[in-house]
PDB file of N, CA and C in Angstrom:
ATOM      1  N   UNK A   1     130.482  42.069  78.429  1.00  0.00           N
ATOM      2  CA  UNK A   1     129.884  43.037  79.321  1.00  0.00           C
ATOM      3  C   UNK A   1     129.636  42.370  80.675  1.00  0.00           C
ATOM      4  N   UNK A   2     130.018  43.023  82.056  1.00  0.00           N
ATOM      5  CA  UNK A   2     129.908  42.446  83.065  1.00  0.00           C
ATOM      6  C   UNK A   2     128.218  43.211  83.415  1.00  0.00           C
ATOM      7  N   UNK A   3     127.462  42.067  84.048  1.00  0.00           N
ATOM      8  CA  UNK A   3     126.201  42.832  84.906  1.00  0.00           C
ATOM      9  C   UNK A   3     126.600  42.173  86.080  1.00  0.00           C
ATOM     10  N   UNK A   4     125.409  43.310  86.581  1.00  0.00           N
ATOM     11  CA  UNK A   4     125.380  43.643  88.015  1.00  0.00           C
ATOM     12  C   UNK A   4     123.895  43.188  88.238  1.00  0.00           C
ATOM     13  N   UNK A   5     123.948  42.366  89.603  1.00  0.00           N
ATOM     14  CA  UNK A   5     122.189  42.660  90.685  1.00  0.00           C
ATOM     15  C   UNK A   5     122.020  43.605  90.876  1.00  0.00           C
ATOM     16  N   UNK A   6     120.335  43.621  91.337  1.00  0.00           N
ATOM     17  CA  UNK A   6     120.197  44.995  92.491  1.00  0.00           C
ATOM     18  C   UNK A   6     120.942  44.712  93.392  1.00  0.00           C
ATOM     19  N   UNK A   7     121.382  43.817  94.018  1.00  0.00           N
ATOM     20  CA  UNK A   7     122.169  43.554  95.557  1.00  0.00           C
ATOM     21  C   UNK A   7     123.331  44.209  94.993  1.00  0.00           C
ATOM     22  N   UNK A   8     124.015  43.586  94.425  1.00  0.00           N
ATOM     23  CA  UNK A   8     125.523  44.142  94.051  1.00  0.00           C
ATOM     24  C   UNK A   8     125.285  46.017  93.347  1.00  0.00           C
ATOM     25  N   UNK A   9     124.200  46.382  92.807  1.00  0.00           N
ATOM     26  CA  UNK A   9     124.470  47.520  92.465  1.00  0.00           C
ATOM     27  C   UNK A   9     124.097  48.612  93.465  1.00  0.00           C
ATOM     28  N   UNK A  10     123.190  47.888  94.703  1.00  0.00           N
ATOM     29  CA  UNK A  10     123.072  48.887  95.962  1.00  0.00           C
ATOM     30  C   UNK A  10     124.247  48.707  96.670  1.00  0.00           C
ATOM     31  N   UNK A  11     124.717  47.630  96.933  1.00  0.00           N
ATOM     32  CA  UNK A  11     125.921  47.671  97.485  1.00  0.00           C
ATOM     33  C   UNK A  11     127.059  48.591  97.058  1.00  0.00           C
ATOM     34  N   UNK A  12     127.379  48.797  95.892  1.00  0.00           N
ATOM     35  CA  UNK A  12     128.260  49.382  95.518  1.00  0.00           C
ATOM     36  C   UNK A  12     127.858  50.802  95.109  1.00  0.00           C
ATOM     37  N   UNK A  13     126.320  51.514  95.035  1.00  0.00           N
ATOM     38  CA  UNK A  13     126.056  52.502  95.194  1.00  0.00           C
ATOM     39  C   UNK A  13     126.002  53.217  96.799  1.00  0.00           C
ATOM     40  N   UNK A  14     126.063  51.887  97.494  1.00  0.00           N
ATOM     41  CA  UNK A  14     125.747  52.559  99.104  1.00  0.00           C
ATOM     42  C   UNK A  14     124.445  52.805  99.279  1.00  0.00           C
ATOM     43  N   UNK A  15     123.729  52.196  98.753  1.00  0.00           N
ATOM     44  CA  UNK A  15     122.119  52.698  98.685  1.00  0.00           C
ATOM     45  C   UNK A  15     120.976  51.181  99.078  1.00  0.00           C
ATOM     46  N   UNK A  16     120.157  51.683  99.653  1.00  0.00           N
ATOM     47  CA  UNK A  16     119.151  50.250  99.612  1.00  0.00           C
ATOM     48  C   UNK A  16     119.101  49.539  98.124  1.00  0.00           C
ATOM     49  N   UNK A  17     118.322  48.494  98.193  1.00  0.00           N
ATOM     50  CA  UNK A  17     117.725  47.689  96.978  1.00  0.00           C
ATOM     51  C   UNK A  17     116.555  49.057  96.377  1.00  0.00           C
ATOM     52  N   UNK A  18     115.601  49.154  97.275  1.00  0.00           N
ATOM     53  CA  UNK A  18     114.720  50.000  97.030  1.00  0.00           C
ATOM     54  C   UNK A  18     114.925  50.673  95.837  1.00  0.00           C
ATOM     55  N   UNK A  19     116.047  51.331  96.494  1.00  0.00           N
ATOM     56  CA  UNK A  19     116.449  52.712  95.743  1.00  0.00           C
ATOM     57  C   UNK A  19     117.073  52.282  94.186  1.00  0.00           C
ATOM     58  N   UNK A  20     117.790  51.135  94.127  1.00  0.00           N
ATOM     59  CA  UNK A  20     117.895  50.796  92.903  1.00  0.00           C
ATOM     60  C   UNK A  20     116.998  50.242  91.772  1.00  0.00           C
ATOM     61  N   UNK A  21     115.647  49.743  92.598  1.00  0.00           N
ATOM     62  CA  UNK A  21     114.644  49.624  91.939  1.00  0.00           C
ATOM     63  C   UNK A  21     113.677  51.132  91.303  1.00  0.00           C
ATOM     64  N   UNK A  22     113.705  52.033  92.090  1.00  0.00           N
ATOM     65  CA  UNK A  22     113.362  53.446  91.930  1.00  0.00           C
ATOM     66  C   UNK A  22     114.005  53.626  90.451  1.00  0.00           C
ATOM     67  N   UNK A  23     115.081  53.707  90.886  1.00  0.00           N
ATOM     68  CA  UNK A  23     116.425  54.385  89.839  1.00  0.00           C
ATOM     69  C   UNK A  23     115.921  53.875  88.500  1.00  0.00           C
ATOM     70  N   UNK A  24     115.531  52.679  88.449  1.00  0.00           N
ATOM     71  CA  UNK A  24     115.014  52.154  87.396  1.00  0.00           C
ATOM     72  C   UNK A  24     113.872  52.354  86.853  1.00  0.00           C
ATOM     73  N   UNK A  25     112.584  52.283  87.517  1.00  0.00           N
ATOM     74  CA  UNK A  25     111.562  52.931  87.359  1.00  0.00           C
ATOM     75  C   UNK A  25     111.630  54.443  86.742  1.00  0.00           C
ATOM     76  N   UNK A  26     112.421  55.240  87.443  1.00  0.00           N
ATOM     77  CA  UNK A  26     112.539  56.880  87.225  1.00  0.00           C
ATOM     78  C   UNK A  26     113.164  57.029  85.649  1.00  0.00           C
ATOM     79  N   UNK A  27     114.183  55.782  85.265  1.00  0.00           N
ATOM     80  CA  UNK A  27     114.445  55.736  84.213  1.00  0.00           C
ATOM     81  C   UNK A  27     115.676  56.233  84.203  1.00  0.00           C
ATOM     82  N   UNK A  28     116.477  56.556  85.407  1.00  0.00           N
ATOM     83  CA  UNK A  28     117.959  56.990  85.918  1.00  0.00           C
ATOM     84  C   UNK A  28     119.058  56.296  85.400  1.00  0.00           C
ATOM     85  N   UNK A  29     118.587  54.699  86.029  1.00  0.00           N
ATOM     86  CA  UNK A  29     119.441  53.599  85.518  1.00  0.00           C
ATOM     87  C   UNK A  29     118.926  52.649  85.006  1.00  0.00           C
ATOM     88  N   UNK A  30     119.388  52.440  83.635  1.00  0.00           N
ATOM     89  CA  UNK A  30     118.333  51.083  83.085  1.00  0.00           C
ATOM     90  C   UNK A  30     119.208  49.671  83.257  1.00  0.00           C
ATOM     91  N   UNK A  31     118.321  48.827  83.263  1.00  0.00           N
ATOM     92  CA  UNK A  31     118.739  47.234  83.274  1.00  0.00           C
ATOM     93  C   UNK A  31     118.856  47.343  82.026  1.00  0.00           C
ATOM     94  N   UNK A  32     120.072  45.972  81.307  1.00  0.00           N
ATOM     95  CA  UNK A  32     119.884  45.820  80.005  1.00  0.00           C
ATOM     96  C   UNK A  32     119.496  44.443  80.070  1.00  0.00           C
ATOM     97  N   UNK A  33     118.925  43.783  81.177  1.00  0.00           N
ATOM     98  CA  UNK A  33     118.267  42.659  80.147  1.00  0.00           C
ATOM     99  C   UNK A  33     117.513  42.182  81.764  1.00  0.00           C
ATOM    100  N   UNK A  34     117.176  40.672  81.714  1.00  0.00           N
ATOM    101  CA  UNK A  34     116.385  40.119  83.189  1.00  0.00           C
ATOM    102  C   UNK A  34     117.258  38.673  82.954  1.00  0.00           C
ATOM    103  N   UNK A  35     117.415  38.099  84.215  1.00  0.00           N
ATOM    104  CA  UNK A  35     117.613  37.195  84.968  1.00  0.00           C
ATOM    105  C   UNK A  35     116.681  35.893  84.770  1.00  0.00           C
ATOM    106  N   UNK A  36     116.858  34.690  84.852  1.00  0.00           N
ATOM    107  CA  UNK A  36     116.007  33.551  84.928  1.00  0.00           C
ATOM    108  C   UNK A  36     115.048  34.155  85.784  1.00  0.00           C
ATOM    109  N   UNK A  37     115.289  34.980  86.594  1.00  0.00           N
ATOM    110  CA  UNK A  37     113.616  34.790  87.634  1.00  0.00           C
ATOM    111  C   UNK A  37     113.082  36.127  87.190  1.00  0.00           C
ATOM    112  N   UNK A  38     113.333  37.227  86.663  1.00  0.00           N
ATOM    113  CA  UNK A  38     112.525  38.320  86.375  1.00  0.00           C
ATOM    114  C   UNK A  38     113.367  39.117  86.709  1.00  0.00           C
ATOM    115  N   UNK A  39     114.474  38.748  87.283  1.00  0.00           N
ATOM    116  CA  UNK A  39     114.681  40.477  88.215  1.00  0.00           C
ATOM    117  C   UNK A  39     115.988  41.025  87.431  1.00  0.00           C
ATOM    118  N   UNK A  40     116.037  42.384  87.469  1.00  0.00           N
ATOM    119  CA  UNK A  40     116.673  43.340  86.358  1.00  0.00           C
ATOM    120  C   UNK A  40     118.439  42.951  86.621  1.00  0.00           C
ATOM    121  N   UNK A  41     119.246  43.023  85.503  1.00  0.00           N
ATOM    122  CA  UNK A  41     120.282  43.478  85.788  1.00  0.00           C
ATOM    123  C   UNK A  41     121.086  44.268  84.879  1.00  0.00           C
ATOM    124  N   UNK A  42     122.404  44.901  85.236  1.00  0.00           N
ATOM    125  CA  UNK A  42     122.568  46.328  85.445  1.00  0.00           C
ATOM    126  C   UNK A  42     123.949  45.774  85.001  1.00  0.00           C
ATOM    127  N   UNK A  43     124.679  46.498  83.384  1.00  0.00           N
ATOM    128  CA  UNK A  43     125.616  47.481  83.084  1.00  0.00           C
ATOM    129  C   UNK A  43     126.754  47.433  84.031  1.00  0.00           C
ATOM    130  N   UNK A  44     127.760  47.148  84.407  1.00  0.00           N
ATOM    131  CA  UNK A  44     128.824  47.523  85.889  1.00  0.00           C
ATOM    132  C   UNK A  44     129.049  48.450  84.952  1.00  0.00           C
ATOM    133  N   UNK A  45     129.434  49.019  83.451  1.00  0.00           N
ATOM    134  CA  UNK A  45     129.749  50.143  83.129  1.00  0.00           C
ATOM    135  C   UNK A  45     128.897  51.404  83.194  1.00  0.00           C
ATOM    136  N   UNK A  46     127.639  50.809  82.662  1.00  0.00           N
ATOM    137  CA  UNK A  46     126.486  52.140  83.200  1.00  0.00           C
ATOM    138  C   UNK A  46     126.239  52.620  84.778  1.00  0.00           C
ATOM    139  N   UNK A  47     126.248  51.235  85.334  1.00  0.00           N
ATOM    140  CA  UNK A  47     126.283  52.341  87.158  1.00  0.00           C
ATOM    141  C   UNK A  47     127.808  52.585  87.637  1.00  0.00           C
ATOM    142  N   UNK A  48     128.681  52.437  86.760  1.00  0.00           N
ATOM    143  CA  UNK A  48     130.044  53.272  86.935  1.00  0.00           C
ATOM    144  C   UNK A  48     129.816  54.814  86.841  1.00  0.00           C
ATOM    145  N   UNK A  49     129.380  54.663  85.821  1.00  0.00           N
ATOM    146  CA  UNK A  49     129.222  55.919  85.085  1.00  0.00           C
ATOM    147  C   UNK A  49     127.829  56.927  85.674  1.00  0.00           C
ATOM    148  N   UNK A  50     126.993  56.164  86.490  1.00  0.00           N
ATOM    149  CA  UNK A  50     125.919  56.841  87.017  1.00  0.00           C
ATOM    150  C   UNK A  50     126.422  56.992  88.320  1.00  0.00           C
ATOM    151  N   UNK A  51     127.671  56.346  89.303  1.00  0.00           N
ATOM    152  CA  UNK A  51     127.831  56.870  90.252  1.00  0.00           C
ATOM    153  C   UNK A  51     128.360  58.031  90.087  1.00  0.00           C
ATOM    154  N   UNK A  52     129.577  58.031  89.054  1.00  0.00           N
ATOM    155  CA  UNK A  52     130.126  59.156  88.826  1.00  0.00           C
ATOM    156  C   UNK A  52     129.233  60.373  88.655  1.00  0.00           C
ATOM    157  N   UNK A  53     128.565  60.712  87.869  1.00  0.00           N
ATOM    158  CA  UNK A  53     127.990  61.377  87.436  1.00  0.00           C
ATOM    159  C   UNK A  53     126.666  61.774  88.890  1.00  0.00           C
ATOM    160  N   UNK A  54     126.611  61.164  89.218  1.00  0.00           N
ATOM    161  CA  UNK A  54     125.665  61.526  90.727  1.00  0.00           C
ATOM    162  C   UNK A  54     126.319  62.111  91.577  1.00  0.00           C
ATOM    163  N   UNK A  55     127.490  61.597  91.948  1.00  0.00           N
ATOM    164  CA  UNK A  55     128.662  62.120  92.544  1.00  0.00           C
ATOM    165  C   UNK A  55     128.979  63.647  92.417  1.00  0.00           C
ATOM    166  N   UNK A  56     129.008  63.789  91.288  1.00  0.00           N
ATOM    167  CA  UNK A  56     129.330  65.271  90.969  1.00  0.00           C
ATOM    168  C   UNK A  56     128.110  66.193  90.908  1.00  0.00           C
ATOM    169  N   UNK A  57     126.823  65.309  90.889  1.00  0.00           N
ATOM    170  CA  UNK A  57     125.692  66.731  91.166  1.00  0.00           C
ATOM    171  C   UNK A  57     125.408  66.760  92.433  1.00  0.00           C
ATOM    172  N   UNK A  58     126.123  65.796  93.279  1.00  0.00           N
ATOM    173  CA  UNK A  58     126.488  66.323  94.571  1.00  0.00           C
ATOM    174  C   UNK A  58     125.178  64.840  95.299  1.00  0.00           C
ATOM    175  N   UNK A  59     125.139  63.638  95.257  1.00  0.00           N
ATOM    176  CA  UNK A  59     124.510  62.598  95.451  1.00  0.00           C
ATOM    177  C   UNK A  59     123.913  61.762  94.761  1.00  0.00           C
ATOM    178  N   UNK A  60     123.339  60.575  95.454  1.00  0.00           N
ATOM    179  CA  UNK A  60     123.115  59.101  94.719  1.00  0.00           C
ATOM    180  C   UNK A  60     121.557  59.541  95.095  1.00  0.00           C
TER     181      UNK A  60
END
């Protein structure tokens, strides 16, 4: 399984960090695990699949 940062998954959502921290909180997009320092990372197949799917309800 490839993961993703928040850097790399705002980047490739087009979206701040912020917003990928939100996403997570809201429970939109989950991390599947943490990093040596705490910080979340992210599925490249699940935020594939959550751009898509945002995409088509018409935004991220």
């Amino acid at each position: 399984m490839s993961l993703m940062t928040v850097d790399q998954v705002a980047e490739f959502l087009g979206v701040k960090d912020v917003r990928v921290i939100r996403l997570e909180r809201e429970h939109l997009l989950n991390s599947v695990e943490n990093d040596a320092e705490g910080n979340p990372l992210f599925s490249k197949d699940d935020v594939e699949k959550y751009k898509e799917i945002a995409e088509r309800l018409g935004g991220i």
